[in-house]
Structure formats: structure tokens, C-alpha cells
Protein backbone atom coordinates (compact mmCIF):
# COMPACT_ATOMS: atom_id res chain seq x y z
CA UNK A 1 -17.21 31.21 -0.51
CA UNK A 2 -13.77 30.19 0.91
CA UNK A 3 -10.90 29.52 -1.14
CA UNK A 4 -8.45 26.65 -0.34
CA UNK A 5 -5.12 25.65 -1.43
CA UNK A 6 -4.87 21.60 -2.60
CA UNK A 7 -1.67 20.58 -2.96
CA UNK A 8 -1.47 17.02 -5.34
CA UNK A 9 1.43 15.04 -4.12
CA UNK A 10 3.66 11.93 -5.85
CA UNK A 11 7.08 10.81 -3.79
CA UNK A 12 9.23 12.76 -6.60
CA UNK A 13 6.18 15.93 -7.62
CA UNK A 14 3.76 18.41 -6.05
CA UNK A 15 1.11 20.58 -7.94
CA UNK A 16 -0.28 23.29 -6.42
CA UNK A 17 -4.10 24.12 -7.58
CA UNK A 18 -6.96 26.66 -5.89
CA UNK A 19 -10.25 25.67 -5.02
CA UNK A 20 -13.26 27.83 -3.93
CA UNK A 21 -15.76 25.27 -1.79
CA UNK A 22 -18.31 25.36 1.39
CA UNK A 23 -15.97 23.20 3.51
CA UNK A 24 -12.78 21.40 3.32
CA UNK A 25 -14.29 18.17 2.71
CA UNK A 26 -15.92 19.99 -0.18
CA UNK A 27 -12.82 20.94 -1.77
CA UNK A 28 -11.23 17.78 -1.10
CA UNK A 29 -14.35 16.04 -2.98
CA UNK A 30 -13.57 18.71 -5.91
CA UNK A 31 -9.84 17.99 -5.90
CA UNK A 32 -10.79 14.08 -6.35
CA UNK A 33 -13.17 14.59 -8.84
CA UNK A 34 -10.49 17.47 -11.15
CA UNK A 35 -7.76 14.73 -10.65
CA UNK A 36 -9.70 12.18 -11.98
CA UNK A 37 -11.05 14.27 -14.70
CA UNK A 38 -8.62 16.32 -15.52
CA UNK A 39 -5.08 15.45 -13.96
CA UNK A 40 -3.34 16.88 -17.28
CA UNK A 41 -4.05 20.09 -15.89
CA UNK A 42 -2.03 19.70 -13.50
CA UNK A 43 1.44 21.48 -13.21
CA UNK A 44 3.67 19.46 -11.07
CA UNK A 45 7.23 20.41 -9.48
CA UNK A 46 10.02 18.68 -8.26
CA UNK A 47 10.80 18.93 -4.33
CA UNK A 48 13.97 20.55 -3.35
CA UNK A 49 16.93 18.20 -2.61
CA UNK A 50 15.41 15.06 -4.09
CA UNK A 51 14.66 11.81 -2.34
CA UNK A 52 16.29 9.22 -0.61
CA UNK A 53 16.96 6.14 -2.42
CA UNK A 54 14.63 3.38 -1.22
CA UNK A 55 15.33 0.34 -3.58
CA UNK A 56 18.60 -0.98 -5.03
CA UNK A 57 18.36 -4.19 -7.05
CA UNK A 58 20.84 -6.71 -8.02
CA UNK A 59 20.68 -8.35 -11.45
CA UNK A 60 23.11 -11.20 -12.69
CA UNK A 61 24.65 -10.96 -16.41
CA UNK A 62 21.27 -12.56 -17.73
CA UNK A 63 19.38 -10.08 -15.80
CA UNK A 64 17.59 -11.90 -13.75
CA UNK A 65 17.02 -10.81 -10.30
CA UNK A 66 19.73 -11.70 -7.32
CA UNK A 67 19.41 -9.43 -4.72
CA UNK A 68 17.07 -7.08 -3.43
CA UNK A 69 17.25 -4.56 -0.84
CA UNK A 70 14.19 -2.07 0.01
CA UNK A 71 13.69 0.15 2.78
CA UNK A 72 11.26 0.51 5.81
CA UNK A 73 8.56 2.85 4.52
CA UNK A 74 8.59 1.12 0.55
CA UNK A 75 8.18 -2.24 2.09
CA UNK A 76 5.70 -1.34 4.65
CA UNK A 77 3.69 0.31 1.27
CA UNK A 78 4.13 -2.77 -0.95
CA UNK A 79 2.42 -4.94 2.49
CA UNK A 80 -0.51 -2.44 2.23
CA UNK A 81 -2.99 -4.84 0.90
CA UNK A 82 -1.67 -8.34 2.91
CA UNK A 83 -1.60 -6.39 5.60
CA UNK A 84 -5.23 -5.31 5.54
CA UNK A 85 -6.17 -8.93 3.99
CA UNK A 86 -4.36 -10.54 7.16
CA UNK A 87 -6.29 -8.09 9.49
CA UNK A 88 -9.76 -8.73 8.06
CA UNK A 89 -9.11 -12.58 8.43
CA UNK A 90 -8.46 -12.04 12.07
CA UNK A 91 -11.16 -9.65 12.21
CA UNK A 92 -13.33 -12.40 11.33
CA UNK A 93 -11.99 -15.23 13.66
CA UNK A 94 -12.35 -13.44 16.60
CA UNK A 95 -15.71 -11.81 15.87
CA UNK A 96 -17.05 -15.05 15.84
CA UNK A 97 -16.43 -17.36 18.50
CA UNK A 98 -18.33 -20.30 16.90
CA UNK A 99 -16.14 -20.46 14.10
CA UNK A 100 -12.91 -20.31 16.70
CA UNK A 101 -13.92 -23.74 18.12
CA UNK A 102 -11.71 -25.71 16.31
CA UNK A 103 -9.27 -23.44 15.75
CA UNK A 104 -8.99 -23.70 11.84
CA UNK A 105 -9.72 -19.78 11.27
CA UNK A 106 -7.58 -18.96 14.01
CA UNK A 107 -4.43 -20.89 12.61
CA UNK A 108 -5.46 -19.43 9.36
CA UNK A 109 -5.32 -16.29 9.94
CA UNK A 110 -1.96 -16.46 12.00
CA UNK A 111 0.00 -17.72 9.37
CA UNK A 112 -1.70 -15.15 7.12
CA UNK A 113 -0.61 -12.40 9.74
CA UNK A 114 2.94 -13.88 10.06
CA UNK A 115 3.11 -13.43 6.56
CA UNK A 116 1.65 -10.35 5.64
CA UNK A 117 3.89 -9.27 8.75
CA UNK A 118 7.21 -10.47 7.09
CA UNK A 119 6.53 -8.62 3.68
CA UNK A 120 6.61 -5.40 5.50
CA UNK A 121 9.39 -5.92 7.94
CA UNK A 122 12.15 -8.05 5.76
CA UNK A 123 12.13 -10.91 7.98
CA UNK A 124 10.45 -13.99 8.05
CA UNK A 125 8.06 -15.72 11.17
CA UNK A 126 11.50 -16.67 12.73
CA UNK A 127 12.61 -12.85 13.22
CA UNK A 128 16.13 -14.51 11.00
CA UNK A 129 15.50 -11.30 8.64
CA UNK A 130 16.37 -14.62 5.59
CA UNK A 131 14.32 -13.68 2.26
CA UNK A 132 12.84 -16.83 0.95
CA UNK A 133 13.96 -17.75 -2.14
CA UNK A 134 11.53 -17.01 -5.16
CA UNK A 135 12.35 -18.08 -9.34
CA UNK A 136 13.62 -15.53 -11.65
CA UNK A 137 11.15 -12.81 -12.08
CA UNK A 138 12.70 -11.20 -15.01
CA UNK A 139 9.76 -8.42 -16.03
CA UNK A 140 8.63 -7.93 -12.20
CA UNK A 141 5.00 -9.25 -13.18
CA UNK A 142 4.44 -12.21 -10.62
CA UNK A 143 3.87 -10.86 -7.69
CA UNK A 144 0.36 -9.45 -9.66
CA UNK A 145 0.11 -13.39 -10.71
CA UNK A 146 0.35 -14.56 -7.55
CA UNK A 147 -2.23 -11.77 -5.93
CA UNK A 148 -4.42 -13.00 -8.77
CA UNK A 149 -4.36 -16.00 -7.43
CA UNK A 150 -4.90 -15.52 -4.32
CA UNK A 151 -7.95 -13.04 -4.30
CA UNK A 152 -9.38 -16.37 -6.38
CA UNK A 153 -8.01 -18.59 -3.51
CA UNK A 154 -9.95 -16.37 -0.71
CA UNK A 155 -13.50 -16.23 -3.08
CA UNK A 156 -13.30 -19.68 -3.11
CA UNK A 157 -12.52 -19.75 1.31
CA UNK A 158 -15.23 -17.21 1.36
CA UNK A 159 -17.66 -19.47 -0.62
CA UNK A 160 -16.81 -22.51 1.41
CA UNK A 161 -16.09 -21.18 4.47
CA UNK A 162 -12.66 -23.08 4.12
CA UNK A 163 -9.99 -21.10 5.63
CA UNK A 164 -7.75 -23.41 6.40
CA UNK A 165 -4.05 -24.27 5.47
CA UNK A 166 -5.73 -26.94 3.20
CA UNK A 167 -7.77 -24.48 1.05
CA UNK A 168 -5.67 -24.36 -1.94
CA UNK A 169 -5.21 -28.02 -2.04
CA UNK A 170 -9.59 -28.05 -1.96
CA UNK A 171 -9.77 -25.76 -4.71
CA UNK A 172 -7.67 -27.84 -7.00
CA UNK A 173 -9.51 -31.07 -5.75
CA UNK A 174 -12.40 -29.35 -6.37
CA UNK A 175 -11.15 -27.80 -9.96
CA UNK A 176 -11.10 -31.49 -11.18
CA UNK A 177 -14.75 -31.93 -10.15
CA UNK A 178 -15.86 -29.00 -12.42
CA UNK A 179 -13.41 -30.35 -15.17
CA UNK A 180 -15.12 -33.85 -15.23
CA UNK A 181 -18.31 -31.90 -15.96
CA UNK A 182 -17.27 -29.91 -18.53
CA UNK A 183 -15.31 -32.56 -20.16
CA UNK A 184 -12.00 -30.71 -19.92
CA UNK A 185 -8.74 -32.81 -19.47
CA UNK A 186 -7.61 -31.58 -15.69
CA UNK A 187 -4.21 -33.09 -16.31
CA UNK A 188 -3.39 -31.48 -19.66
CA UNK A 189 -4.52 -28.18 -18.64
CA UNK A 190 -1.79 -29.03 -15.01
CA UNK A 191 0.85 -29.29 -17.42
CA UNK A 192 0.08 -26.65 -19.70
CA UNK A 193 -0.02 -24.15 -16.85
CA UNK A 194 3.11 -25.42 -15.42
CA UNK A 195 4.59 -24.58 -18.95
CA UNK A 196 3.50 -21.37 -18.42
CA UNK A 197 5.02 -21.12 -15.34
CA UNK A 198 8.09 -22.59 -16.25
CA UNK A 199 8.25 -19.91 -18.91
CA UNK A 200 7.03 -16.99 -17.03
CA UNK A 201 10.14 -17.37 -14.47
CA UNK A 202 12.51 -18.00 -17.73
CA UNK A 203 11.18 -14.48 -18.79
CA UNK A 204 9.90 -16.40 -22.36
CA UNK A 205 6.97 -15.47 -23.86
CA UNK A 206 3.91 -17.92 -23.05
């Protein structure tokens, strides 16, 4: 049986480990299945010369964050996933040409595109290469909020087949309807969130 060589590779660590298989894929499929399993195993080594630096933040005295600087290939990773959520969307406008008749999708998916396009490049729509302003994000946890949120915005666009620029405001208009029937106050939950909000950005604990 053949033996292959799997290297396991971070940005910073490689491990080397031997694999006797049928085929490559074969070994690959073991390799998966030992890191999974067994990934404490693994012996891994620093590569020679060390890495570039590919982030540099800026905090102020409080320690909040003021400036932020991250290169080509880190930002083009972090965009992964909007990236491939923006393509799907346009996937799905312009496989189906009955739903491009009023041009809802197609909007929709362009400013998700522009978007997704902007994370990974440092600029925004207007090519100005000007970060928009976000609050204080003092432990680095809001972006996973706000892709929370969304993946709960785009079940509810799936559902309804709502895709455009007015979903979010549908999905709190509809959010009251469900809190009429289960006899929730809508309005004291709003500002209890927003509390939460407020102190999520303050870096206090909700």
C-alpha cells in the first residue's frame, strides 16, 4: 500500500505525519478523520523566519478600539463567508428570471455584493477606501452578534421570499405580530435589548 506524507498546516505551525492509504484522497480522508480525533498527536513546528505582520490595532487609554489596519490576504479571509453569502444571493437572482422582474432580488443582492466586496478590499461602494464608523467593540465579540443576526435576517428572507432592502424592517414588523400572540410586551423587550446593546459597545457586562 502506498505511503504518503500529510503535512497539517496553521499560519505560524506545520506537523508532519505518515499515512499508508489506496489513493491520495484516501489519505487525505484519514488525515481529516486523525485531526479530528486525535489532533494532540500532533507535533507541530514553527516555520523558519516567521511571518509577516498582518494586523496592527490602535486602542485609546480606555482601550477601546481607534484604528485598525489589516492586510490584503487577512481581510480577504475574514470576507470568506459574505463573500460566498453575497454570491449565492446573486446566484439566485439571476437563475431565476421571474423573480428578476421587479428588480427587488437584483438590488438586493448588489448591495449585498458591494458590501461583502468592501469587507475584503478596505474600501467602501465609493472606491474612497473610508472605514465606516462602528461603536466601541471592546472584547472583539460583535461582529459574531451581528452574523447572528443576520443568518436570522436571511431565514426569515428565505421563508418569505423577502429579499429586499426592507427585510429587516418586515421582520421586526412582523416580531410584534408574534409578540401580540404570545402576550409579550414588544416595546419592553426594544428597550431591554437596546440596553444590551448600549452595554455591549460600553464593554459592561449585560
Amino acid at each position: 500500500m502506498p505511503t504518503y506524507k500529510v503535512a497539517f498546516r496553521t499560519d505560524a505551525e506545520f506537523a508532519i505525519r505518515v499515512f499508508k492509504a489506496r489513493s491520495p484522497q484516501a489519505a487525505l480522508k484519514q488525515a481529516r478523520a486523525f485531526y479530528e480525533d486525535h489532533a494532540e498527536d500532533l507535533m507541530f513546528e514553527s516555520y523558519d523566519g516567521g511571518h509577516p505582520v498582518n494586523e496592527i490595532v490602535v486602542r485609546d487609554a480606555a482601550g477601546s478600539e481607534v484604528a485598525l489596519w489589516q492586510d490584503d490576504d487577512l481581510r480577504l479571509r475574514l470576507a470568506a463567508d459574505d463573500l460566498l453569502a453575497a454570491l449565492q444571493h446573486c446566484a439566485d437572482c439571476l437563475a431565476d428570471p421571474a423573480r428578476r422582474g421587479d428588480g427587488r432580488l437584483a438590488r438586493y443582492a448588489l448591495t449585498e455584493a458591494q458590501a461583502a466586496i468592501g469587507k475584503a478590499t478596505g474600501e467602501t461602494a465609493d472606491g474612497t477606501g473610508r472605514r465606516r464608523h462602528l461603536p466601541h467593540d471592546p472584547e472583539r465579540t460583535n461582529d459574531d452578534r451581528a452574523d447572528w443576526a443576520m443568518a436570522a435576517l436571511r431565514a426569515f428572507q428565505a421563508a418569505t421570499g423577502c429579499y429586499d432592502v426592507d427585510s429587516l424592517r418586515d421582520l421586526l414588523c412582523d416580531l410584534m405580530h408574534l409578540s401580540d400572540r404570545r402576550e409579550v410586551d414588544f416595546d419592553a423587550e426594544l428597550c431591554s435589548a437596546r440596553n444590551h446593546y448600549l452595554k455591549e459597545i460600553a464593554g459592561a457586562p449585560p
